[in-house]
N, C-alpha and C. Protein backbone atom coordinates (compact mmCIF):
# COMPACT_ATOMS: atom_id res chain seq x y z
N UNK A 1 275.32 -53.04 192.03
CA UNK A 1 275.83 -51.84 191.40
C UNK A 1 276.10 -52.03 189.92
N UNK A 2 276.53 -53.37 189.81
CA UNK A 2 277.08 -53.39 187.85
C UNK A 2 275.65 -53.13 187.46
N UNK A 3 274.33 -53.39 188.01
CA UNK A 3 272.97 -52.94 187.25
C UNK A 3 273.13 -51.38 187.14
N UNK A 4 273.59 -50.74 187.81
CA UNK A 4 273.82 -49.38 187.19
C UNK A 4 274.53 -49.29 186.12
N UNK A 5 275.62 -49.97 186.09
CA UNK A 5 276.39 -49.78 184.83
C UNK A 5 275.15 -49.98 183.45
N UNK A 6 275.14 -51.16 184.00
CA UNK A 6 274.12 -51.83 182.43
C UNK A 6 273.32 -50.95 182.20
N UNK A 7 272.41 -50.64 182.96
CA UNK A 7 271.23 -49.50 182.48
C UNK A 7 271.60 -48.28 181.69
N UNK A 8 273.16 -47.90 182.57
CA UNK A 8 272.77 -46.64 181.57
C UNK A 8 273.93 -46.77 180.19
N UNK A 9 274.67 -48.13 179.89
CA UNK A 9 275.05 -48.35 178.81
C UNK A 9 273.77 -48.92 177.64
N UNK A 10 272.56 -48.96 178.58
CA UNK A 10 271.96 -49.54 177.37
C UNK A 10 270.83 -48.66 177.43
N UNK A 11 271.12 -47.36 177.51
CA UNK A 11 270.39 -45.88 177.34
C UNK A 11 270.24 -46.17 175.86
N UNK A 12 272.20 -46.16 175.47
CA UNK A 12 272.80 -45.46 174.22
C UNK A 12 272.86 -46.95 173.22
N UNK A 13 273.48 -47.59 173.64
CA UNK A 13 273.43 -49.05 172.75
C UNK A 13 272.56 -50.62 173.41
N UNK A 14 272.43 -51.45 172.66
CA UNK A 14 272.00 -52.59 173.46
C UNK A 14 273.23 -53.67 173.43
N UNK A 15 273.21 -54.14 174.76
CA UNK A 15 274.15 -55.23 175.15
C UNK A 15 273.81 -56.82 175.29
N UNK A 16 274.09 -57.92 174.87
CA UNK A 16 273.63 -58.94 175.73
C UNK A 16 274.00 -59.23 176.86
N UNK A 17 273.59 -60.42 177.46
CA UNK A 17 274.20 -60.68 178.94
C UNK A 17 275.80 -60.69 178.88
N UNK A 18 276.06 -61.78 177.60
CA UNK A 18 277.84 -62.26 177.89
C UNK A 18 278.36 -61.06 176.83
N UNK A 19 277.80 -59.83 176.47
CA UNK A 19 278.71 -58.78 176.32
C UNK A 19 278.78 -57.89 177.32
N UNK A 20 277.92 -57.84 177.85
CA UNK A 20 277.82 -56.48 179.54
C UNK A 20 279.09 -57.45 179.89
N UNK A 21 278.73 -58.87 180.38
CA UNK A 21 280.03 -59.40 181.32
C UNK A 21 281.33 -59.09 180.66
N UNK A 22 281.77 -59.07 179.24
CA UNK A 22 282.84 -58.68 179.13
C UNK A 22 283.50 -57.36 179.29
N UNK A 23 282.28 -56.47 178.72
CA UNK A 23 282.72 -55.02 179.00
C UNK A 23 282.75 -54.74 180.47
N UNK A 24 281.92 -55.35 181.75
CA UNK A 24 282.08 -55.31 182.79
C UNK A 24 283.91 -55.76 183.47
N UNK A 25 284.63 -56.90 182.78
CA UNK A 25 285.50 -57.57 182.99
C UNK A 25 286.66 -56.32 182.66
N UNK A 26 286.26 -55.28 182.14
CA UNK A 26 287.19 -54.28 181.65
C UNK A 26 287.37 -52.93 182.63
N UNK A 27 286.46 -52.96 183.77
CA UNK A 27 286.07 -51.94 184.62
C UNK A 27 286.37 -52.47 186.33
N UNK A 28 286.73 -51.18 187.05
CA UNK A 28 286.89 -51.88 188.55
C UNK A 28 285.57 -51.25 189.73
N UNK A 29 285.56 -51.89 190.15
CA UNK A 29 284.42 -51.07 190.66
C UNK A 29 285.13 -50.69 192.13
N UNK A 30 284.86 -49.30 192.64
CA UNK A 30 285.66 -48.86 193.75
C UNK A 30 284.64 -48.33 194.69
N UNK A 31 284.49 -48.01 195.88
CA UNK A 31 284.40 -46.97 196.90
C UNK A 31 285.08 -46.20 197.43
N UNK A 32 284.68 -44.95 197.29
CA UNK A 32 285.38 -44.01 197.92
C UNK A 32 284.84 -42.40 199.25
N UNK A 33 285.89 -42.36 200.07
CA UNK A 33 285.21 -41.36 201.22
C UNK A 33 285.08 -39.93 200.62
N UNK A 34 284.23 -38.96 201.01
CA UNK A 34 283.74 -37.95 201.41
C UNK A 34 285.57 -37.44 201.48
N UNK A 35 285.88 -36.26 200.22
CA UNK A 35 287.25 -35.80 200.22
C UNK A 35 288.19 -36.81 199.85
N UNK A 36 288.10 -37.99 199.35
CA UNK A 36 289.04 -38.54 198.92
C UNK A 36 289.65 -37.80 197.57
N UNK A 37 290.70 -38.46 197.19
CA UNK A 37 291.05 -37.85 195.72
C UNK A 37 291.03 -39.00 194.88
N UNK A 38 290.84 -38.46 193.75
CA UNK A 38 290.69 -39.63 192.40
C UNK A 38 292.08 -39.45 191.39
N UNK A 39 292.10 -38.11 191.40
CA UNK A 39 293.36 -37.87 190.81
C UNK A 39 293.62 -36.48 190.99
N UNK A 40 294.94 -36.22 191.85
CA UNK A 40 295.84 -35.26 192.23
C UNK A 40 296.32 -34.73 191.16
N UNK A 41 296.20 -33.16 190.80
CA UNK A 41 297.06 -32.14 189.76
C UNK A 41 298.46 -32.64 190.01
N UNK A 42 298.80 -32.59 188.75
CA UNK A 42 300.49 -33.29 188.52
C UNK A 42 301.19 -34.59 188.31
N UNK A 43 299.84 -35.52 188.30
CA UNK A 43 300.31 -36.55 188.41
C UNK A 43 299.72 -37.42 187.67
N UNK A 44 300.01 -38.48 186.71
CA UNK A 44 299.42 -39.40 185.58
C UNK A 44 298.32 -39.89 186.35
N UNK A 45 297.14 -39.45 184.93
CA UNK A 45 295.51 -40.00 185.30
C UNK A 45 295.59 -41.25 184.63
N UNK A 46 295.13 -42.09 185.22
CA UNK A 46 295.14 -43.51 184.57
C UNK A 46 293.93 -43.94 184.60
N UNK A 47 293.01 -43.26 184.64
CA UNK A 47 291.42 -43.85 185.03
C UNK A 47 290.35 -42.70 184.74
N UNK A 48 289.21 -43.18 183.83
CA UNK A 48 288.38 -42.32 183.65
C UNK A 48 287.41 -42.64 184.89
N UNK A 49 286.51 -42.53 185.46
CA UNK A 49 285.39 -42.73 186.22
C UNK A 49 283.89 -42.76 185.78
N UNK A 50 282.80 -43.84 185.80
CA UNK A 50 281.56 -43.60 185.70
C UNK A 50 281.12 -43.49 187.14
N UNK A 51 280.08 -42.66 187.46
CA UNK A 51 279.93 -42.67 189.35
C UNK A 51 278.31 -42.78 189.01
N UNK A 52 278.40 -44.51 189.92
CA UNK A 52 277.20 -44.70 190.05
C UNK A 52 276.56 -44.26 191.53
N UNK A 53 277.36 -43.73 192.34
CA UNK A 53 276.44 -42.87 193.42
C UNK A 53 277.17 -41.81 194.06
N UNK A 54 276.89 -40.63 194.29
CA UNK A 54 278.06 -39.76 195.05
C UNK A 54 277.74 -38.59 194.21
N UNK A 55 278.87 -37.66 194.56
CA UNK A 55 279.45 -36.55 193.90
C UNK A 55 280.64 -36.11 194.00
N UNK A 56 281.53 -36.03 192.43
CA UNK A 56 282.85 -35.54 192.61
C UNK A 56 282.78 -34.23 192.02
N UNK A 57 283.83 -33.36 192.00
CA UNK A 57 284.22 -32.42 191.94
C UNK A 57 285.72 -32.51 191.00
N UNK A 58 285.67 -31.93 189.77
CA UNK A 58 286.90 -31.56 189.13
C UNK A 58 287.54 -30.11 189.21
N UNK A 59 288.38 -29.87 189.62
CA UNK A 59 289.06 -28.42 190.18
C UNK A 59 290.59 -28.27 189.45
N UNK A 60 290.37 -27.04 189.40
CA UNK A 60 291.75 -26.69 188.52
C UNK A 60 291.94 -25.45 189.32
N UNK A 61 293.60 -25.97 190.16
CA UNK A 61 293.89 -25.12 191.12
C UNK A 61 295.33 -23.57 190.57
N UNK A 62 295.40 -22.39 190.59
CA UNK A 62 295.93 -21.77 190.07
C UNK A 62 297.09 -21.55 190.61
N UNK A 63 298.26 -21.01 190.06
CA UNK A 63 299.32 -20.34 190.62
C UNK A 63 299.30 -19.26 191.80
N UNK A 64 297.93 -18.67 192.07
CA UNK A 64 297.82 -17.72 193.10
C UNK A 64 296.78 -17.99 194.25
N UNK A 65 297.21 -19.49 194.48
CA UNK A 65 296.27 -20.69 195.35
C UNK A 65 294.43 -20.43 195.48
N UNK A 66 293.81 -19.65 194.03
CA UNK A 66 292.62 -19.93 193.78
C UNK A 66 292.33 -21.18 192.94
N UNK A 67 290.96 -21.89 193.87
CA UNK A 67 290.49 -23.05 193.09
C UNK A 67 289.34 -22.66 192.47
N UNK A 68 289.38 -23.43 191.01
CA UNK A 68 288.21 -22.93 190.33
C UNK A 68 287.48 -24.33 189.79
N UNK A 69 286.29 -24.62 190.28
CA UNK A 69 285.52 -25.78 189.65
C UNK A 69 285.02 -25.54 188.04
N UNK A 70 285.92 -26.94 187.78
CA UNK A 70 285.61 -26.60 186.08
C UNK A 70 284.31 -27.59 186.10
N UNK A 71 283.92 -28.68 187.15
CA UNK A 71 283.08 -29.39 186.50
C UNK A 71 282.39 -30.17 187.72
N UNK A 72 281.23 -31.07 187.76
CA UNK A 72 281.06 -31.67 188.71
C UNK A 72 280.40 -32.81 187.98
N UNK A 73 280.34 -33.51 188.86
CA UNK A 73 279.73 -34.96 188.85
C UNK A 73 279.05 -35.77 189.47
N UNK A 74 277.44 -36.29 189.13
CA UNK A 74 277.36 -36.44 190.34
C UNK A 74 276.13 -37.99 189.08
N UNK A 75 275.74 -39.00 189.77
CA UNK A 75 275.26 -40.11 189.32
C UNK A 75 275.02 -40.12 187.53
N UNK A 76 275.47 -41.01 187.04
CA UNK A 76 275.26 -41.46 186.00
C UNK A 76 275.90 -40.65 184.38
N UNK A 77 277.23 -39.60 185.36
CA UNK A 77 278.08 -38.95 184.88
C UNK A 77 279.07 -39.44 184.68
N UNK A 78 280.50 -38.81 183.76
CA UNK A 78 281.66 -39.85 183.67
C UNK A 78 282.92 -38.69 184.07
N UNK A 79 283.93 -39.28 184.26
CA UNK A 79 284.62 -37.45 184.86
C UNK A 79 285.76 -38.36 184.87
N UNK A 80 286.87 -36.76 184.65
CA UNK A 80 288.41 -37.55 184.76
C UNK A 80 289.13 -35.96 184.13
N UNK A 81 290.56 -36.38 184.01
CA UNK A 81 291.16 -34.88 183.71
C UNK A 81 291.13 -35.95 182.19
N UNK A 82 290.51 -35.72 181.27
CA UNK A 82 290.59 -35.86 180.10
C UNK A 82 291.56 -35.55 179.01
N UNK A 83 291.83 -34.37 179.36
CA UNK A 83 293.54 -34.46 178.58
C UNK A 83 294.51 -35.29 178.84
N UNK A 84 294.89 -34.86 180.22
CA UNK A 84 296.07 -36.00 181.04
C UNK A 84 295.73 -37.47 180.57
N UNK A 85 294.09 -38.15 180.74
CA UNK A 85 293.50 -38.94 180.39
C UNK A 85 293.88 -39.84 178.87
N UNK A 86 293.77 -39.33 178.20
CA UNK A 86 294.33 -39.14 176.67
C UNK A 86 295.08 -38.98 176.14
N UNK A 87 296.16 -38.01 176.68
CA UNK A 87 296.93 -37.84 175.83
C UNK A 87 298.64 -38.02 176.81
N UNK A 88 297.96 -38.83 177.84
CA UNK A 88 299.10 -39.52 178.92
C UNK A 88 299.79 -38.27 179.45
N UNK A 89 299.41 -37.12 179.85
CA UNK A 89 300.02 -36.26 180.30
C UNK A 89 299.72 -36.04 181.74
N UNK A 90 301.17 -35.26 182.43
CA UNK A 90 300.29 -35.01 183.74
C UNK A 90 298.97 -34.12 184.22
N UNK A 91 298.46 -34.26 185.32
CA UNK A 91 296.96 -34.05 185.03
C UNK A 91 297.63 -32.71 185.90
N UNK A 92 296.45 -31.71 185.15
CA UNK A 92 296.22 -30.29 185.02
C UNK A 92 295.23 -29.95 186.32
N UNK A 93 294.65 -30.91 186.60
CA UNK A 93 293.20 -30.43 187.39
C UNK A 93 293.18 -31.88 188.83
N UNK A 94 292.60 -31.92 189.76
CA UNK A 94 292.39 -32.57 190.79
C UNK A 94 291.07 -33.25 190.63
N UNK A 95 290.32 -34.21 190.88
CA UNK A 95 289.56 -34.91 191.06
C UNK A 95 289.39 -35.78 192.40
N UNK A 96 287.73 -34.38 193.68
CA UNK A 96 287.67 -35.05 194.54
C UNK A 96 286.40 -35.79 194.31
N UNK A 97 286.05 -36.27 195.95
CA UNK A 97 284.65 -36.64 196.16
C UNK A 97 284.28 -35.35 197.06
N UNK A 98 283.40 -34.88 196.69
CA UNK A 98 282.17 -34.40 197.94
C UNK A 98 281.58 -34.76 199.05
N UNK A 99 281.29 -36.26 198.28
CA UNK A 99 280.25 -37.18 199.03
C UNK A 99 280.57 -38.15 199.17
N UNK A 100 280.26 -39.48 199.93
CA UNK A 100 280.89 -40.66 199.89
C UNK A 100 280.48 -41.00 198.29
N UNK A 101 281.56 -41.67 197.59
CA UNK A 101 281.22 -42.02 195.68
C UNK A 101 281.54 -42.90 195.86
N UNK A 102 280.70 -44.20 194.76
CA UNK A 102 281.09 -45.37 194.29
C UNK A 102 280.91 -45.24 192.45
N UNK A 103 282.22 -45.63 192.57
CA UNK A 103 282.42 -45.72 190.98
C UNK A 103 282.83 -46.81 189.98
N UNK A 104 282.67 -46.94 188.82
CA UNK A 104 283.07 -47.90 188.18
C UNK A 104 284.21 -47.14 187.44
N UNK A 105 285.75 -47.38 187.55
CA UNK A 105 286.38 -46.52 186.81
C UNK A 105 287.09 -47.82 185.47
N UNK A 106 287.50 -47.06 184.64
CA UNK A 106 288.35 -48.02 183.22
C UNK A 106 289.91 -47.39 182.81
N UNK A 107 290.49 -47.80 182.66
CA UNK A 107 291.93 -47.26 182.38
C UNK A 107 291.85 -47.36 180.73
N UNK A 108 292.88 -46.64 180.39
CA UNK A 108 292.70 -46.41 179.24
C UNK A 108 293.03 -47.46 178.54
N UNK A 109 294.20 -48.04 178.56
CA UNK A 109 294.39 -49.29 178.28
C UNK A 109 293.40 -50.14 177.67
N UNK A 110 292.51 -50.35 178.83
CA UNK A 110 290.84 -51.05 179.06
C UNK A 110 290.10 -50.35 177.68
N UNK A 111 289.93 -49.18 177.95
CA UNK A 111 289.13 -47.91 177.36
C UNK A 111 289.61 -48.78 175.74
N UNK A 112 290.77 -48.47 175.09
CA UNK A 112 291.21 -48.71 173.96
C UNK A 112 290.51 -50.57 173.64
N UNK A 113 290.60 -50.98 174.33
CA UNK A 113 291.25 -52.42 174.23
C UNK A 113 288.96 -53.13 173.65
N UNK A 114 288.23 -52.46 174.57
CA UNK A 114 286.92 -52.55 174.69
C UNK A 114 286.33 -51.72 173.53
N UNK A 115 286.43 -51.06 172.93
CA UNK A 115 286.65 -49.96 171.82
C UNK A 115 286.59 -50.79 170.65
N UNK A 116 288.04 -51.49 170.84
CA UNK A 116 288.67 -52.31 169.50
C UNK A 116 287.99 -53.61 169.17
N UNK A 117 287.79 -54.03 170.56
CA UNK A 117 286.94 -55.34 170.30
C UNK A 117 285.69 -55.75 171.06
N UNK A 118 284.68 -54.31 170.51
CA UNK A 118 283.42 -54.77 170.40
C UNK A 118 283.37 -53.13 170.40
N UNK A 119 282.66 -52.71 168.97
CA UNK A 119 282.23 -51.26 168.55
C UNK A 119 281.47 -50.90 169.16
N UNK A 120 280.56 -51.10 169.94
CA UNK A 120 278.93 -50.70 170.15
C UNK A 120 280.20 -49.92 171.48
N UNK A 121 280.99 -50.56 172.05
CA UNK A 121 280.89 -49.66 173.30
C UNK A 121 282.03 -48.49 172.44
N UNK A 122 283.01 -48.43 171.20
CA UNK A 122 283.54 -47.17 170.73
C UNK A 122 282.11 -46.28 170.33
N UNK A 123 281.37 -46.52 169.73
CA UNK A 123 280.25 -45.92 169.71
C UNK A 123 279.34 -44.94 171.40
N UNK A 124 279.18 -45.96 171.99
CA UNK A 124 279.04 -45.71 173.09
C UNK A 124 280.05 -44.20 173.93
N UNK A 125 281.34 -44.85 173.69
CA UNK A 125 282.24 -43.80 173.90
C UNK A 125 282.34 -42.21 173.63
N UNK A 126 282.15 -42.61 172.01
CA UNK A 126 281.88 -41.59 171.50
C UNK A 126 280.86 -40.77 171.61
N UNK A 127 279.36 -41.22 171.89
CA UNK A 127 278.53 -40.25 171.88
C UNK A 127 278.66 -39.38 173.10
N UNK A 128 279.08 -40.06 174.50
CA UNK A 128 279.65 -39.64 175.82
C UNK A 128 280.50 -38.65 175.43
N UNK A 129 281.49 -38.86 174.95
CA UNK A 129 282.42 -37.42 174.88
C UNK A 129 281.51 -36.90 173.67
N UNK A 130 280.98 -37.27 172.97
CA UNK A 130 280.42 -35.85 172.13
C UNK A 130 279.29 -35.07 173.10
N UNK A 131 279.04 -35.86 173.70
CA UNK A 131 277.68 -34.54 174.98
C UNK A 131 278.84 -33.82 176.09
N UNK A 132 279.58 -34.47 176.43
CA UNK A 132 280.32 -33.61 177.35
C UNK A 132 280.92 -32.61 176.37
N UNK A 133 281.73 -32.77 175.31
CA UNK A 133 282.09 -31.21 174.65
C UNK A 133 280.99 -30.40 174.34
N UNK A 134 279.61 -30.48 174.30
CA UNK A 134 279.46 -29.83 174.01
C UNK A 134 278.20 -29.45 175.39
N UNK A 135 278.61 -29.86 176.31
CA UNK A 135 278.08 -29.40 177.34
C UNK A 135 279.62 -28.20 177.80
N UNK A 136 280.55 -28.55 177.29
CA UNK A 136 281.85 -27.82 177.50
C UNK A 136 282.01 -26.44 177.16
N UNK A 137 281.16 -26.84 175.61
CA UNK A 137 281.24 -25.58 174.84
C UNK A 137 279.64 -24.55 175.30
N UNK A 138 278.67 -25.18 175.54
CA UNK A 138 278.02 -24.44 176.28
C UNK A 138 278.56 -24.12 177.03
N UNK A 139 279.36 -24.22 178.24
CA UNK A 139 279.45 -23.98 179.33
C UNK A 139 280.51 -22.32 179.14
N UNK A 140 281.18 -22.59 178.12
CA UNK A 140 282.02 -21.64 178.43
C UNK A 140 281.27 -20.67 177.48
N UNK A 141 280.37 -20.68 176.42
CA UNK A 141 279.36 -19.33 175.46
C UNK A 141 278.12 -18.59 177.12
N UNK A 142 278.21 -19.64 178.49
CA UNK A 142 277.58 -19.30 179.18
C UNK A 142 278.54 -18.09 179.70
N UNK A 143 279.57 -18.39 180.12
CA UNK A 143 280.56 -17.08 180.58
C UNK A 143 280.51 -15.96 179.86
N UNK A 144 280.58 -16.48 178.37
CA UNK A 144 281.10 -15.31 177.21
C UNK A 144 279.98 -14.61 177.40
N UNK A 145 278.49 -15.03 177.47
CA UNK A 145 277.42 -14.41 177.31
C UNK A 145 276.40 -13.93 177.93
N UNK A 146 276.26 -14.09 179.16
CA UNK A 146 275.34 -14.53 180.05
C UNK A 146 276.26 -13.92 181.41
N UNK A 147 275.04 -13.20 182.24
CA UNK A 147 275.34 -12.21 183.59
C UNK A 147 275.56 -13.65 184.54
N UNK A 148 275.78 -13.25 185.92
CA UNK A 148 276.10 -14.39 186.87
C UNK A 148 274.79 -14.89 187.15
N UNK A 149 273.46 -13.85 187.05
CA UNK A 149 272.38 -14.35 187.34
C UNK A 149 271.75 -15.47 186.29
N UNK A 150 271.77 -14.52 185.34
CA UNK A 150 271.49 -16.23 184.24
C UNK A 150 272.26 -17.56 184.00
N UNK A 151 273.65 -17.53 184.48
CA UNK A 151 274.48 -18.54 185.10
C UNK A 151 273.56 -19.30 185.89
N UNK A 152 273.23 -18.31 186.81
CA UNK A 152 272.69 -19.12 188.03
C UNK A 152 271.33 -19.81 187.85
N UNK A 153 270.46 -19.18 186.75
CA UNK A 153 268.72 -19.72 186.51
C UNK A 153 269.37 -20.82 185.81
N UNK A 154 270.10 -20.94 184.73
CA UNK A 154 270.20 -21.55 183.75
C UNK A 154 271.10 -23.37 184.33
N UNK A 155 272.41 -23.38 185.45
CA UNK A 155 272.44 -24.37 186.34
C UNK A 155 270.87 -24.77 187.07
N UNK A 156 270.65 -24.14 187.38
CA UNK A 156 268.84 -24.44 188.33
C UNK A 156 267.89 -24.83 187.58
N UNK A 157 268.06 -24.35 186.44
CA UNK A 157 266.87 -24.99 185.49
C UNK A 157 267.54 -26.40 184.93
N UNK A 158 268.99 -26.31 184.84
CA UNK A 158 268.97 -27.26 183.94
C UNK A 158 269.53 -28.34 185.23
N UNK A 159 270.44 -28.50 186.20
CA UNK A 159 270.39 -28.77 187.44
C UNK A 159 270.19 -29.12 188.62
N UNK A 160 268.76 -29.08 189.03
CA UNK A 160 268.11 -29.04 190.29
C UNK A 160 268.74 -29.67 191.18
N UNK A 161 268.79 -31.01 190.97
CA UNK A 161 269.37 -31.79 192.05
C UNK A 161 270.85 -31.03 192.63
N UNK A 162 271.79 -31.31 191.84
CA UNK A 162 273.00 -30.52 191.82
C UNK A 162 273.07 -29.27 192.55
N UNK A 163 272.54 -28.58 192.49
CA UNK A 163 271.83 -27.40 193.69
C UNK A 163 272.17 -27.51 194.93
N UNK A 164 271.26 -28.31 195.02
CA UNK A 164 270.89 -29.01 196.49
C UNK A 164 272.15 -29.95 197.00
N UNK A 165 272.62 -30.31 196.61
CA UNK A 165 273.45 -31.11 196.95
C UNK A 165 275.26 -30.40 196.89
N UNK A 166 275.35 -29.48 196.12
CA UNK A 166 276.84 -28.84 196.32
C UNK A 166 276.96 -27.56 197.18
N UNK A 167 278.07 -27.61 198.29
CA UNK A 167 278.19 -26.51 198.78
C UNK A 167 278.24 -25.48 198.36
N UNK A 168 277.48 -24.05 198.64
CA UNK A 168 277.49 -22.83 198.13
C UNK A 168 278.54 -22.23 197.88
N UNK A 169 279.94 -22.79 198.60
CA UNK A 169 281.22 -21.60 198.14
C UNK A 169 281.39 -22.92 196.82
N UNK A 170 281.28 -23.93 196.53
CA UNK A 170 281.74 -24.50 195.43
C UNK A 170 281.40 -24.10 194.23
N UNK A 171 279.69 -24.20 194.59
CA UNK A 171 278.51 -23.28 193.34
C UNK A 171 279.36 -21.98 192.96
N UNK A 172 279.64 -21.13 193.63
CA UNK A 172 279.89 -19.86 193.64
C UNK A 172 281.11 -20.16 193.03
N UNK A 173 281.91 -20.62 193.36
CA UNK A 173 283.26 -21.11 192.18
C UNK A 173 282.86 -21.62 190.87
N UNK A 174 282.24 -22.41 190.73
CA UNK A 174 281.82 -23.36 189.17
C UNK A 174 280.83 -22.06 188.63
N UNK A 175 280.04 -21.29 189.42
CA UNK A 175 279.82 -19.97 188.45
C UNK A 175 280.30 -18.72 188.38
N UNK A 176 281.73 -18.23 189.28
CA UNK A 176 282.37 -17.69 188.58
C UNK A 176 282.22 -16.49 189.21
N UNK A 177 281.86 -16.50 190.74
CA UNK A 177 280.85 -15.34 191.53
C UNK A 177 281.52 -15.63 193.04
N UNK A 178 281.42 -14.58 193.63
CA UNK A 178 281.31 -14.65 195.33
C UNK A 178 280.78 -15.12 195.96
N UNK A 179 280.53 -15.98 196.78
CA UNK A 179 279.24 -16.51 197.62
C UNK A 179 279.29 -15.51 197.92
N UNK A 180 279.19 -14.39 198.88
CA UNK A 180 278.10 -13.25 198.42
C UNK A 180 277.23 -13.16 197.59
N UNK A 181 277.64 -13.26 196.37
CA UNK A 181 277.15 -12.82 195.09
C UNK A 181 275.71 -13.69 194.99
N UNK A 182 276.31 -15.49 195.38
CA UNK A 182 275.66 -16.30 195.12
C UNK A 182 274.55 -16.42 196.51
N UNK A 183 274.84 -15.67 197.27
CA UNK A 183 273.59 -15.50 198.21
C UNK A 183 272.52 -15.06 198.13
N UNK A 184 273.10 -13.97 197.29
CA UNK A 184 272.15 -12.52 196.72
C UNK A 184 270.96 -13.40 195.69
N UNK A 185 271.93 -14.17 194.74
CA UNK A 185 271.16 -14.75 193.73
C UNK A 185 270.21 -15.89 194.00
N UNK A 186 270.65 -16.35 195.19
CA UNK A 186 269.77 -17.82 195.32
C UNK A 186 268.69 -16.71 196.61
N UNK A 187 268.65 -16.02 196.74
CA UNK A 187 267.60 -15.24 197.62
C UNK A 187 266.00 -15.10 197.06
């Protein structure tokens, strides 16, 4: 499994052997079941996640017990309540599995500490959160702009796998629609 790690850190930067092993020395590698939780709303996130197999689910549950999927995750993605994450607060949002997941997760601690002493992976870091904001900020000009149906071509086009693999009332939450709605559309 750490060959997953390596590969897709050396998408973005190149590593040698005895730097993967250190940046590896900074990460835990876990398994986890089908509905487990990674991190429960309300409670300090101490761990970002890379998931080298599976699918999680980030959910942000409301005051009027609707859940709304802000995000998913599924191989060679990184996921976590990122605020809580950062800025040591309690976490806003839940983090399950779907599927059975194995992950490599880093605490921030780690996160900072790997950053400071050896750039390629702050670099690394950085370009990661610069595609997720602005997969973020797409995501939400998709609401502002765009009917549920082009929601729906536009996950499928850009998506496929992800499709196939998340339950339809979840889809239908992460776009913002009825499964009804989302019946009609995947018809």
């Amino acid at each position: 499994m750490k060959e997953k790690l390596k590969e897709h850190l050396n998408k973005k930067i190149s590593l040698t052997d005895e730097e993967f092993s250190f940046v590896l020395s900074h990460f835990s590698f876990e398994k986890h079941k089908k509905n487990d939780f990674l991190i429960y709303q309300g409670e300090n996130v101490s761990h970002c996640y890379y998931v080298v197999h599976g699918l999680l689910k980030l959910v942000y549950n409301d005051g009027n017990g609707k859940q709304h999927i802000v995000s998913f995750a599924m191989e060679d993605w990184w996921e976590s309540d990122f605020s809580a994450y950062f800025m040591k607060n309690k976490a806003k949002m839940t983090l399950q599995c779907i599927e059975d997941t194995i992950t490599f997760s880093i605490s921030l601690k780690n996160y900072h500490k790997l950053s400071a002493e050896l750039p390629k992976m702050q670099s690394f870091f950085l370009e990661k959160s610069n595609s997720g904001y602005i997969a973020s900020q797409n995501r939400i000009l998709s609401f502002l702009t765009s009917n549920a149906t082009e929601r729906y071509n536009q996950l499928l086009k850009q998506y496929p796998l992800l499709i196939q693999r998340v339950p339809k009332s979840l889809l239908a939450s992460y776009l913002g629609v009825s499964r009804e709605t989302l019946s009609r559309l995947s018809s």
